[in-house]
C-alpha atoms as a PDB file:
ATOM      1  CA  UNK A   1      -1.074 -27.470 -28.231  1.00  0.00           C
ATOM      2  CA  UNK A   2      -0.447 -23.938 -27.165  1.00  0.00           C
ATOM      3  CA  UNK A   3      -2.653 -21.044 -28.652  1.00  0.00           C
ATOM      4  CA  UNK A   4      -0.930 -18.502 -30.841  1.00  0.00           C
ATOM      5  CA  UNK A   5      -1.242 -15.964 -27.521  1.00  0.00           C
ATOM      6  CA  UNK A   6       0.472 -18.441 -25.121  1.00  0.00           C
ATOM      7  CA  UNK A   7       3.199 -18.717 -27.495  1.00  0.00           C
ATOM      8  CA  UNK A   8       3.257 -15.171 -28.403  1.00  0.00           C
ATOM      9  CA  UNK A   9       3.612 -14.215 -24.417  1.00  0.00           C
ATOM     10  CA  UNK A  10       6.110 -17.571 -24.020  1.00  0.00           C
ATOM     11  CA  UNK A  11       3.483 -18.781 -21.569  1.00  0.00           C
ATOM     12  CA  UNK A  12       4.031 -22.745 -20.123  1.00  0.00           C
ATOM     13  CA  UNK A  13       0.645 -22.942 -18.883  1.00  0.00           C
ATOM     14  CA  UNK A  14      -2.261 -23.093 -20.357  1.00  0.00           C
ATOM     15  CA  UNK A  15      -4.856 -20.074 -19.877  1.00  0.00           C
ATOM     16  CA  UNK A  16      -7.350 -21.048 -16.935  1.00  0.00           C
ATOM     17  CA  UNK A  17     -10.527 -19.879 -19.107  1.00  0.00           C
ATOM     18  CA  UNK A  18     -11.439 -18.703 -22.015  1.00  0.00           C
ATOM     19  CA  UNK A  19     -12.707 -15.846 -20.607  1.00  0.00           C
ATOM     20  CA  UNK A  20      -8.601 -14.883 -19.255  1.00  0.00           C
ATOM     21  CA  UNK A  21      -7.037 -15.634 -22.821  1.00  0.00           C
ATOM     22  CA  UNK A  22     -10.127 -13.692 -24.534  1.00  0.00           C
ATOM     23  CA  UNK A  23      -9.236 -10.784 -21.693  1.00  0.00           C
ATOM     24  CA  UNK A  24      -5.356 -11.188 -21.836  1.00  0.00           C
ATOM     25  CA  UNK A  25      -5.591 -10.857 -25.733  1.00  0.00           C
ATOM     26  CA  UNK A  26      -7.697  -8.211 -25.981  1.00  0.00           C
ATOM     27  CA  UNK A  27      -5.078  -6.173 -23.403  1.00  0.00           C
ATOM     28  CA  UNK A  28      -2.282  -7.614 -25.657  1.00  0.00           C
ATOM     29  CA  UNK A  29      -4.105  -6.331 -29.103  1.00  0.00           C
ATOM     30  CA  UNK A  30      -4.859  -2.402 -27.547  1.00  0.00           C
ATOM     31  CA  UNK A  31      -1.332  -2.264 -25.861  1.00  0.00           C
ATOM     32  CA  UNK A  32       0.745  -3.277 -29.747  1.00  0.00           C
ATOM     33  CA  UNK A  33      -2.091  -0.506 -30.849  1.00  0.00           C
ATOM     34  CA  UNK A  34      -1.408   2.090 -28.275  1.00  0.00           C
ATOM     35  CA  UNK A  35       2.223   2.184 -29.227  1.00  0.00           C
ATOM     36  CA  UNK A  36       1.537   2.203 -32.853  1.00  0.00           C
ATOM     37  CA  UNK A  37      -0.002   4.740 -32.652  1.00  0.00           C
ATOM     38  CA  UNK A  38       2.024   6.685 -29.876  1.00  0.00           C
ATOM     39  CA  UNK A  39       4.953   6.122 -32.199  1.00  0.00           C
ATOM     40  CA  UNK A  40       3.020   7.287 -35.007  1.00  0.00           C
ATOM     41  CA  UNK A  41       1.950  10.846 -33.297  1.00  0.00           C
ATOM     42  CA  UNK A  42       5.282  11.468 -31.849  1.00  0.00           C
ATOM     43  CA  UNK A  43       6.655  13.549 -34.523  1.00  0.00           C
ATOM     44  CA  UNK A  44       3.497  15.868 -34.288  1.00  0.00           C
ATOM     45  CA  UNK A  45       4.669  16.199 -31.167  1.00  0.00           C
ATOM     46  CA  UNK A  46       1.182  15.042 -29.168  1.00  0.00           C
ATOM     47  CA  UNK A  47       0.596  12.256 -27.578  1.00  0.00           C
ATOM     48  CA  UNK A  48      -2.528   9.600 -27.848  1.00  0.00           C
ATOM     49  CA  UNK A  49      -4.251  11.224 -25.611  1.00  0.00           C
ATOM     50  CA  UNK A  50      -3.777  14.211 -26.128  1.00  0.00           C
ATOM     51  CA  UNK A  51      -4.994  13.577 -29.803  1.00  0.00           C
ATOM     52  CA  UNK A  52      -7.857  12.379 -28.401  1.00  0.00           C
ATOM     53  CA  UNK A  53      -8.735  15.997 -26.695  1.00  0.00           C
ATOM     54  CA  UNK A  54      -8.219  17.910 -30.041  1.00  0.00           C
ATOM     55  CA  UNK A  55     -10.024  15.819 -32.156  1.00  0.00           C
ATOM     56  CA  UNK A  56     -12.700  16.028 -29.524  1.00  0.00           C
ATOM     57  CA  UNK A  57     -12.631  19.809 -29.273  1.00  0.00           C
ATOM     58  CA  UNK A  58     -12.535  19.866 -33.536  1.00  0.00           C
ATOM     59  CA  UNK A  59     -15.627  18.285 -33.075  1.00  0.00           C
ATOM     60  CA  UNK A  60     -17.053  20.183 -30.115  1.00  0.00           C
ATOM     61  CA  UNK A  61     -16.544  23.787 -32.935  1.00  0.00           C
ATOM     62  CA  UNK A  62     -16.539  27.109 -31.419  1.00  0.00           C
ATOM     63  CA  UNK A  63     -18.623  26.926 -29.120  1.00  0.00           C
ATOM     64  CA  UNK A  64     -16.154  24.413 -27.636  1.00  0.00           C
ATOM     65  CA  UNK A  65     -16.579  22.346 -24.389  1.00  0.00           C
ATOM     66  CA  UNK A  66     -16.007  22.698 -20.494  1.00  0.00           C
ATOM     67  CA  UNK A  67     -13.570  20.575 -18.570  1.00  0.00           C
ATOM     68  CA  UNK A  68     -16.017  18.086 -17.396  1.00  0.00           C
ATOM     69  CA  UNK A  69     -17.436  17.255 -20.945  1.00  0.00           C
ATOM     70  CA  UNK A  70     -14.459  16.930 -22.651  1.00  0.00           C
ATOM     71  CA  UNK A  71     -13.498  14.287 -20.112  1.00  0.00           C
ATOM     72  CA  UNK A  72     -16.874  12.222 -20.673  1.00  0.00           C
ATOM     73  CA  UNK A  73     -16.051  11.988 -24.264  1.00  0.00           C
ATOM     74  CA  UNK A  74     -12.289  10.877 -23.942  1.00  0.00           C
ATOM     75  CA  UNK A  75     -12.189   7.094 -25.253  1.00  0.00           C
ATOM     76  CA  UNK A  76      -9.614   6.432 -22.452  1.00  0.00           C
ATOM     77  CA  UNK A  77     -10.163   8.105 -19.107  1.00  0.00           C
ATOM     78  CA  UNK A  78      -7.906   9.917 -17.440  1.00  0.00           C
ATOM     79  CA  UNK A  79      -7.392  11.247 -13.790  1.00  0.00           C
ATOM     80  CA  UNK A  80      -6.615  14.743 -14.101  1.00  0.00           C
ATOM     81  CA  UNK A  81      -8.224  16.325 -17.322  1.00  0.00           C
ATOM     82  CA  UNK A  82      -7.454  19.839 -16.118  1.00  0.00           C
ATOM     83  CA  UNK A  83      -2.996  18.930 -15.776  1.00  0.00           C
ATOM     84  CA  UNK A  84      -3.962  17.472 -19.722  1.00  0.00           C
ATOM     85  CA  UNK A  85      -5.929  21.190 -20.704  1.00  0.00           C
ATOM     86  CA  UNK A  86      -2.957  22.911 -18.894  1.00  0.00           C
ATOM     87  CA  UNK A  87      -0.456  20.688 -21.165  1.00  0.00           C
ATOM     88  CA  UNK A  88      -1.609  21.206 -24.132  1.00  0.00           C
ATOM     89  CA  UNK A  89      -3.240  25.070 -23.281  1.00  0.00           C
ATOM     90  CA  UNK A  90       0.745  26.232 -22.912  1.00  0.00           C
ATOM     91  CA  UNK A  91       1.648  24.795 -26.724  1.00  0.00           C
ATOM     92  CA  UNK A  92      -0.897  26.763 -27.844  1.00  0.00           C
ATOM     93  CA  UNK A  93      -2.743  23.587 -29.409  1.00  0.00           C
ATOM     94  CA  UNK A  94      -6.210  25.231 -27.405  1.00  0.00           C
ATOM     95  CA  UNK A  95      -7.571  27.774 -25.451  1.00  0.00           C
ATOM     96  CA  UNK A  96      -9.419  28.260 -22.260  1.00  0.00           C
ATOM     97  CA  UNK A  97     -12.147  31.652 -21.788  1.00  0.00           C
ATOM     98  CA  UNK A  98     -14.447  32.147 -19.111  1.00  0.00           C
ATOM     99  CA  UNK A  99     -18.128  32.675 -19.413  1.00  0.00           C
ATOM    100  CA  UNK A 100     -20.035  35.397 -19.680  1.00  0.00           C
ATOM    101  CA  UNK A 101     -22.728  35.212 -16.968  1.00  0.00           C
ATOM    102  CA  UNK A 102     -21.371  32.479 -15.052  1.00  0.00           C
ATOM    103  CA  UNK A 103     -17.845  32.610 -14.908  1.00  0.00           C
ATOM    104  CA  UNK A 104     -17.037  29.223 -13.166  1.00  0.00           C
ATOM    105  CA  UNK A 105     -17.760  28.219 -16.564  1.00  0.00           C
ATOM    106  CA  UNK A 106     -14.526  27.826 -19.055  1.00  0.00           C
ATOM    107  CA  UNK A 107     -14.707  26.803 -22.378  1.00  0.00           C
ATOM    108  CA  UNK A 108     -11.977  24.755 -24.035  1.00  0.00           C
ATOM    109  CA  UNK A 109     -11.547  25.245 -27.979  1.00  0.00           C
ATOM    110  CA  UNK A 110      -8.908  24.010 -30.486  1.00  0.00           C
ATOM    111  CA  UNK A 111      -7.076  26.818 -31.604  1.00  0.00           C
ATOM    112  CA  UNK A 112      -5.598  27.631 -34.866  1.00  0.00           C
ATOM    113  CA  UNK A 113      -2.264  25.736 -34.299  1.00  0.00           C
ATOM    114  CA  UNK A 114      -4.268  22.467 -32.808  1.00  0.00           C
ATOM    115  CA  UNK A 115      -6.312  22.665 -36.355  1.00  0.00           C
ATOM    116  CA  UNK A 116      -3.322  22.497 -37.962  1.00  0.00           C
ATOM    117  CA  UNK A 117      -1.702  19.886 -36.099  1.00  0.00           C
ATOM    118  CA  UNK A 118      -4.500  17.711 -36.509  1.00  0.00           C
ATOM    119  CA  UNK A 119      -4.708  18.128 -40.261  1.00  0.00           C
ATOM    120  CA  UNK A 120      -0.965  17.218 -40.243  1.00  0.00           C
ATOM    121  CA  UNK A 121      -1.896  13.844 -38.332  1.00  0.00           C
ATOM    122  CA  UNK A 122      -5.240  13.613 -40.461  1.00  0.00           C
ATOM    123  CA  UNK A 123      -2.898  12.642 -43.255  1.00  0.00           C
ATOM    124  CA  UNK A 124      -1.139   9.474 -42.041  1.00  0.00           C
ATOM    125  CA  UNK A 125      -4.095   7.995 -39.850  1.00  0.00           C
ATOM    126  CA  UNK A 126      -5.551   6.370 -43.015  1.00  0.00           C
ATOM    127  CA  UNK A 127      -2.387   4.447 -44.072  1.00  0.00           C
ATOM    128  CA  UNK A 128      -2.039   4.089 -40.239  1.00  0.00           C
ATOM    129  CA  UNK A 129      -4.920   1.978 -39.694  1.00  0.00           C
ATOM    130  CA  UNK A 130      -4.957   0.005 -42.994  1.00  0.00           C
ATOM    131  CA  UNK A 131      -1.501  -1.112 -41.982  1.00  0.00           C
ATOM    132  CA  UNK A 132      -2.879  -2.441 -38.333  1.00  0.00           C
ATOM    133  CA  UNK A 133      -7.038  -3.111 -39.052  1.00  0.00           C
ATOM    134  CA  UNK A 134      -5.966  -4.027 -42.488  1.00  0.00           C
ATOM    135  CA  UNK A 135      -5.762  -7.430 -41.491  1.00  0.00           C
ATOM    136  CA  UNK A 136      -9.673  -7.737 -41.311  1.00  0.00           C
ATOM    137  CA  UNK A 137     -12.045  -7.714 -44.014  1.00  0.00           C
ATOM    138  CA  UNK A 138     -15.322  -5.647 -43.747  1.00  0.00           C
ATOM    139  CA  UNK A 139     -17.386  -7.980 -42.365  1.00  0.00           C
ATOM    140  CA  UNK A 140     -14.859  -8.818 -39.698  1.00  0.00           C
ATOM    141  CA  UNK A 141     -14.384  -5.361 -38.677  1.00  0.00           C
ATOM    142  CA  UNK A 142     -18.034  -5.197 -38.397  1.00  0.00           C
ATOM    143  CA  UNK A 143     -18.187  -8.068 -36.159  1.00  0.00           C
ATOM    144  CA  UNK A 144     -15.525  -7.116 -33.906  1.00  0.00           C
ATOM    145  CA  UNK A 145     -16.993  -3.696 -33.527  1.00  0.00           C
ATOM    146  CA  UNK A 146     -20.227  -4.993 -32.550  1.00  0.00           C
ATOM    147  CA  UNK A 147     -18.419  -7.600 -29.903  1.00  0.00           C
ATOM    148  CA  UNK A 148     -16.562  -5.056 -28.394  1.00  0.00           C
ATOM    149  CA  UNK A 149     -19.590  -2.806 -28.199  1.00  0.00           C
ATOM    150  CA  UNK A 150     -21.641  -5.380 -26.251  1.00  0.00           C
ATOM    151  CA  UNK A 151     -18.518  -6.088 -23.832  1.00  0.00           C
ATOM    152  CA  UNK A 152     -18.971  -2.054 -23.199  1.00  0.00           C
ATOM    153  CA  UNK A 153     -22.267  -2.096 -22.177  1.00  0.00           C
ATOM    154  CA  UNK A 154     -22.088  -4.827 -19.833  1.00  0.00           C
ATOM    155  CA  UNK A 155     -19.808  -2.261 -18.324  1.00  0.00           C
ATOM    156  CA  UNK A 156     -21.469   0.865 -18.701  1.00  0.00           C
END
């Protein structure tokens, strides 16, 4: 009897493992997420990760962050932070300044307009993720961020 994910991807064949149907899932689950939620964003005009940057520079505050640092905080990595700045540096969503004694140093901050813009996508994330986590209780959400946590740090 096929698994709901072999008949979900049409598959003929059984999965080899469980370890490829747990892995194929999972990369099933976070690509129908991913374009929720780029679909979601679009209108704002941003895209998922560029969301990502602001709400890490919201949370950075004035003193906001260097290149390299907002990078290590991004949940999904990307090649060329600095092309991402630049993007999102010429819609006026944040701002770059050099530092005072060392001036290799820039500092990244959200700007007005990015504050804005997040507080406009603040307001549908909630019914956003009830409509697509919603279909776990508490205690299941609990568990599966606890088994996705330990899959993490057997890659860290």
């Amino acid at each position: 009897m096929p698994t709901d994910l072999e008949q979900e991807l049409k598959q003929t064949r059984p999965f080899k493992s469980p370890h490829e149907e747990a892995f194929v899932g999972l990369q099933r689950t976070a690509a129908l997420l991913e374009h929720a939620i780029e679909t979601l964003l679009k209108p704002s005009g941003v895209t998922a990760t560029q969301y990502n940057v602001l709400r890490i520079l919201r949370g950075a505050g004035e003193q906001g962050l260097c290149r390299s640092e907002v990078g290590q905080r991004m949940v999904r990595r990307v090649p060329d932070v600095t092309r991402l700045l630049d993007r999102l540096e010429e819609t006026g969503l944040i701002a770059r300044t050099r530092g005072g004694e060392d001036r290799r140093y820039v500092s990244t901050t959200i700007t007005p307009k990015g504050l804005e813009t997040l507080a406009a996508i603040d307001e549908v994330i909630p019914p956003f993720l009830e409509q697509h986590m919603g279909a776990l209780d508490a205690e299941q959400l609990q568990s599966l961020t606890s088994l996705l946590s330990i899959l993490r740090r057997a890659h860290a």
